[in-house]
N, C-alpha and C. Protein backbone atom coordinates (compact mmCIF):
# COMPACT_ATOMS: atom_id res chain seq x y z
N UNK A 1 -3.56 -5.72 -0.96
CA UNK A 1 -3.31 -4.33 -1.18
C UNK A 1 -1.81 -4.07 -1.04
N UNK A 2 -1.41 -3.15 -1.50
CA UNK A 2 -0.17 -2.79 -1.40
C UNK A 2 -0.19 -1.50 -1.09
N UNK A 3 1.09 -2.23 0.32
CA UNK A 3 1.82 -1.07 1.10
C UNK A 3 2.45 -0.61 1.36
N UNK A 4 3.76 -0.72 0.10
CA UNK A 4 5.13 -0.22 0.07
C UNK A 4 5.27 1.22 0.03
N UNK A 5 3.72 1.91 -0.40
CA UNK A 5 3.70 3.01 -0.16
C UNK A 5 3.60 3.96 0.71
N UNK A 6 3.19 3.25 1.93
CA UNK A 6 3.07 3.57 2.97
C UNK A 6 3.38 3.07 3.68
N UNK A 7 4.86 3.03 3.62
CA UNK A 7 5.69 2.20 4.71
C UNK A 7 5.19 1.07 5.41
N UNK A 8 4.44 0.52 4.17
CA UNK A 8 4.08 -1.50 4.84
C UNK A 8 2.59 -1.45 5.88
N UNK A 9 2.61 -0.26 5.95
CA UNK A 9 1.22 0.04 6.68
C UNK A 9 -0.17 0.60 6.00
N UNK A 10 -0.93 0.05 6.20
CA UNK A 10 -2.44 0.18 5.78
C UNK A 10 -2.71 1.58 5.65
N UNK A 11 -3.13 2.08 4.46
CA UNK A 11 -3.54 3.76 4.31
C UNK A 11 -4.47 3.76 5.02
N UNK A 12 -4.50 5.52 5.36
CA UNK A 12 -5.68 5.82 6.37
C UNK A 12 -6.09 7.49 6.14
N UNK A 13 -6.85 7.77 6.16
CA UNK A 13 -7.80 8.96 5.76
C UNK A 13 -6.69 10.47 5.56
N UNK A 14 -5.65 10.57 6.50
CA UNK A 14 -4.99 11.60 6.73
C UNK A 14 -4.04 11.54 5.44
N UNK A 15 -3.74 10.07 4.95
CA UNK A 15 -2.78 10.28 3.70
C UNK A 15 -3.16 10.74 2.60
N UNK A 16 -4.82 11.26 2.79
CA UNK A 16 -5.22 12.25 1.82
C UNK A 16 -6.02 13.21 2.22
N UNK A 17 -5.26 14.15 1.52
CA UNK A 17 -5.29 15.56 2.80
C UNK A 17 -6.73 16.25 1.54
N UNK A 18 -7.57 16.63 2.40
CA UNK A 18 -9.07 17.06 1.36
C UNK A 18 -10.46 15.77 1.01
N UNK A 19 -9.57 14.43 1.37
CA UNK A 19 -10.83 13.53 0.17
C UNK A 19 -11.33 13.27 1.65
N UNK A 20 -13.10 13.12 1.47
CA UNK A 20 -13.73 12.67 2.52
C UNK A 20 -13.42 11.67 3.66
N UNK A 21 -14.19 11.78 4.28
CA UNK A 21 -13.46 10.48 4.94
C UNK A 21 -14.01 8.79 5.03
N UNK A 22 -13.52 8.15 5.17
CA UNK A 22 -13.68 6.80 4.65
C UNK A 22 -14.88 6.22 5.50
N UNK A 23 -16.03 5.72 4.44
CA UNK A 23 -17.01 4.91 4.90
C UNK A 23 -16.65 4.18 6.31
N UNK A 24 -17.49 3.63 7.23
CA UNK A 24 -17.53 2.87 7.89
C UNK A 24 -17.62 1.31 7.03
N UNK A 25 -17.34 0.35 7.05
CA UNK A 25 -17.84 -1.06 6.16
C UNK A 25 -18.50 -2.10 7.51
N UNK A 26 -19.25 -2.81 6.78
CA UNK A 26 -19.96 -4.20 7.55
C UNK A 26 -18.85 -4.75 7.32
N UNK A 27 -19.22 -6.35 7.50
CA UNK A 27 -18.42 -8.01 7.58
C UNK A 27 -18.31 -7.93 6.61
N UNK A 28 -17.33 -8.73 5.42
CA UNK A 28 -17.26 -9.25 3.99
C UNK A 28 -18.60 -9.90 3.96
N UNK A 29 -19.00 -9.85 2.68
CA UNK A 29 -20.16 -10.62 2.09
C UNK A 29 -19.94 -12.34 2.24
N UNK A 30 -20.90 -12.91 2.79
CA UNK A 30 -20.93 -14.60 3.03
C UNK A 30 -21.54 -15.17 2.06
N UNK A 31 -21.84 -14.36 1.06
CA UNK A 31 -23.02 -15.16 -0.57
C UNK A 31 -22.82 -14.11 -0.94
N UNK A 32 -23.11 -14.42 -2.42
CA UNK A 32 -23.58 -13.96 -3.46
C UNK A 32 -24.01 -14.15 -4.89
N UNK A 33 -25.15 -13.52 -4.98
CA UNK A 33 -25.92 -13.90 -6.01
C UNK A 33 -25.68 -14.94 -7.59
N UNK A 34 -24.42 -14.61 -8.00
CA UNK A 34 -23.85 -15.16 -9.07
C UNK A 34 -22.41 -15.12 -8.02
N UNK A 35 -21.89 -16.92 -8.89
CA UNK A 35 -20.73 -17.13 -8.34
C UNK A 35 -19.99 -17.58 -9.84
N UNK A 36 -18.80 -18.09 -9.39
CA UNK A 36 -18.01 -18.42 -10.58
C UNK A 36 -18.57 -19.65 -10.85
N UNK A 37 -19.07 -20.10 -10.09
CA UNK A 37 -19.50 -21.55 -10.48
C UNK A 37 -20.81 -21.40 -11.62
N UNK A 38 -21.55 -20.63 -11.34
CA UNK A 38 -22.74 -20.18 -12.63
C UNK A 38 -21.79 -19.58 -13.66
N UNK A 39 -20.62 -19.08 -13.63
CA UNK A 39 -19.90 -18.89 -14.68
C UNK A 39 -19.45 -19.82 -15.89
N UNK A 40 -18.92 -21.21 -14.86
CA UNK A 40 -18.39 -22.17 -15.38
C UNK A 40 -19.70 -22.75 -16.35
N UNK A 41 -20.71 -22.81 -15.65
CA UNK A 41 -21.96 -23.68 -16.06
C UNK A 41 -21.70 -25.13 -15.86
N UNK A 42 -21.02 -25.37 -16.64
CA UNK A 42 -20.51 -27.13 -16.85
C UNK A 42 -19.33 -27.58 -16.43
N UNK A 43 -18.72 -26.37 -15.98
CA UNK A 43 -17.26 -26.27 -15.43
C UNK A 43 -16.45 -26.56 -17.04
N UNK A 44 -16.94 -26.35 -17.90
CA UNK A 44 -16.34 -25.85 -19.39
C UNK A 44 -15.89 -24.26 -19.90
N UNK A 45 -16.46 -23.61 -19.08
CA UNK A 45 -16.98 -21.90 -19.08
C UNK A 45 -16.97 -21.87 -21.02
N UNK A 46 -18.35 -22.25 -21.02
CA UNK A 46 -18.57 -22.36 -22.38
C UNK A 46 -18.93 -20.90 -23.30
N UNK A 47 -18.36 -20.68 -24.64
CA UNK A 47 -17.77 -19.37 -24.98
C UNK A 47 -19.83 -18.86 -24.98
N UNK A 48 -20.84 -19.72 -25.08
CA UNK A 48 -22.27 -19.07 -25.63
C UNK A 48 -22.45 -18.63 -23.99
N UNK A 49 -23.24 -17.53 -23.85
CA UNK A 49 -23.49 -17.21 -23.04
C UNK A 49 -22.19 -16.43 -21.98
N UNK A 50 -21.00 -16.65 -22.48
CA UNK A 50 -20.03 -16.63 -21.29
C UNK A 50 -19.85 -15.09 -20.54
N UNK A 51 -19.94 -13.91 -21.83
CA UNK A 51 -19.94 -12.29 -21.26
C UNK A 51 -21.35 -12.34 -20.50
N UNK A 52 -22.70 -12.41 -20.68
CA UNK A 52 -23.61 -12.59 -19.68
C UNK A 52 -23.49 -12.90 -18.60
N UNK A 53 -22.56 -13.96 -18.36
CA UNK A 53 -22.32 -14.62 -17.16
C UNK A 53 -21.22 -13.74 -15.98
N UNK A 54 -20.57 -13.67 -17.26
CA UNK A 54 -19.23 -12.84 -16.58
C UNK A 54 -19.74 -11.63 -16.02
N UNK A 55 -20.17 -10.79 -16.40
CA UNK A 55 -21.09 -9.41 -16.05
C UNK A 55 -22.13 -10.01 -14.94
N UNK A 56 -23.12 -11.00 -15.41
CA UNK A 56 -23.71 -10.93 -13.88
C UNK A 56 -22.83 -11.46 -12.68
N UNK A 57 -21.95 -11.86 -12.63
CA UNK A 57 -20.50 -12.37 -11.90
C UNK A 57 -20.16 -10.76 -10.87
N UNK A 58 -19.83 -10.23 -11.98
CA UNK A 58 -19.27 -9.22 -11.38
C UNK A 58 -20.38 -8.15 -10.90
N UNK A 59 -21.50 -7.96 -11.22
CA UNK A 59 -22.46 -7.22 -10.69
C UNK A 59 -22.84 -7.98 -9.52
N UNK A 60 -22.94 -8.84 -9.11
CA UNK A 60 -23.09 -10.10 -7.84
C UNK A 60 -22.28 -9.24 -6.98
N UNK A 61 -20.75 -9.67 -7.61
CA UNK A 61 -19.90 -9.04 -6.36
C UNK A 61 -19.85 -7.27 -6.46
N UNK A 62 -20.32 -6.65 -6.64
CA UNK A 62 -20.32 -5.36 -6.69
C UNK A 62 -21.03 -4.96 -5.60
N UNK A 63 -22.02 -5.31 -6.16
CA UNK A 63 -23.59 -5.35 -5.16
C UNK A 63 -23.32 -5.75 -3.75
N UNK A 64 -22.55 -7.15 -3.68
CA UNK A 64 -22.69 -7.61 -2.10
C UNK A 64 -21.72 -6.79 -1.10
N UNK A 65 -20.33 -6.52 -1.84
CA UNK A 65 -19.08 -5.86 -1.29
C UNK A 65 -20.11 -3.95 -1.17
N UNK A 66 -20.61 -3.76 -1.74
CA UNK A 66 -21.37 -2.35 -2.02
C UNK A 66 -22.33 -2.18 -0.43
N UNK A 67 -22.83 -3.14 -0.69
CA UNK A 67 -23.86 -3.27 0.61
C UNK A 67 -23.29 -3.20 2.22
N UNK A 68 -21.75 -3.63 2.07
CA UNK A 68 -21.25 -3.63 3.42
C UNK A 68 -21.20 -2.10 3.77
N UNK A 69 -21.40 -1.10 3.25
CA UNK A 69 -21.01 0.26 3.47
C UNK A 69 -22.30 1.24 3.99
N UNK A 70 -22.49 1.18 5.00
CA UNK A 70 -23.60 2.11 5.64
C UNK A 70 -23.89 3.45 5.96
């Protein structure tokens, strides 16, 4: 992340004056469902199939990073 905007320090709820306030989060995700490696398939990342892959890729990590938020 970048924090040149805030003087090198991590934003925090007050630097926006009105927007809710910030989820609590769990641990980072330790798995998930689709990895890059089901991307690769053959470790070729072969062009048939490859947007399928890529999309369930990123719905994997959506989902797991999504879930840390209670």
């Amino acid at each position: 992340m970048r924090c040149n905007g805030y003087g090198g320090r991590k934003p925090v709820v007050e630097d926006f004056p009105g927007a809710p306030p910030f989820p609590e989060a769990g641990a980072p995700p330790t798995s998930y469902a689709v990895t890059i490696v089901d991307v690769a398939v053959d470790g070729t990342f072969p062009a048939e199939g490859f947007e399928e892959h890529e999309q369930a890729w990123a719905r994997a990590a959506i989902t797991a990073w999504s879930q840390r938020i209670g």
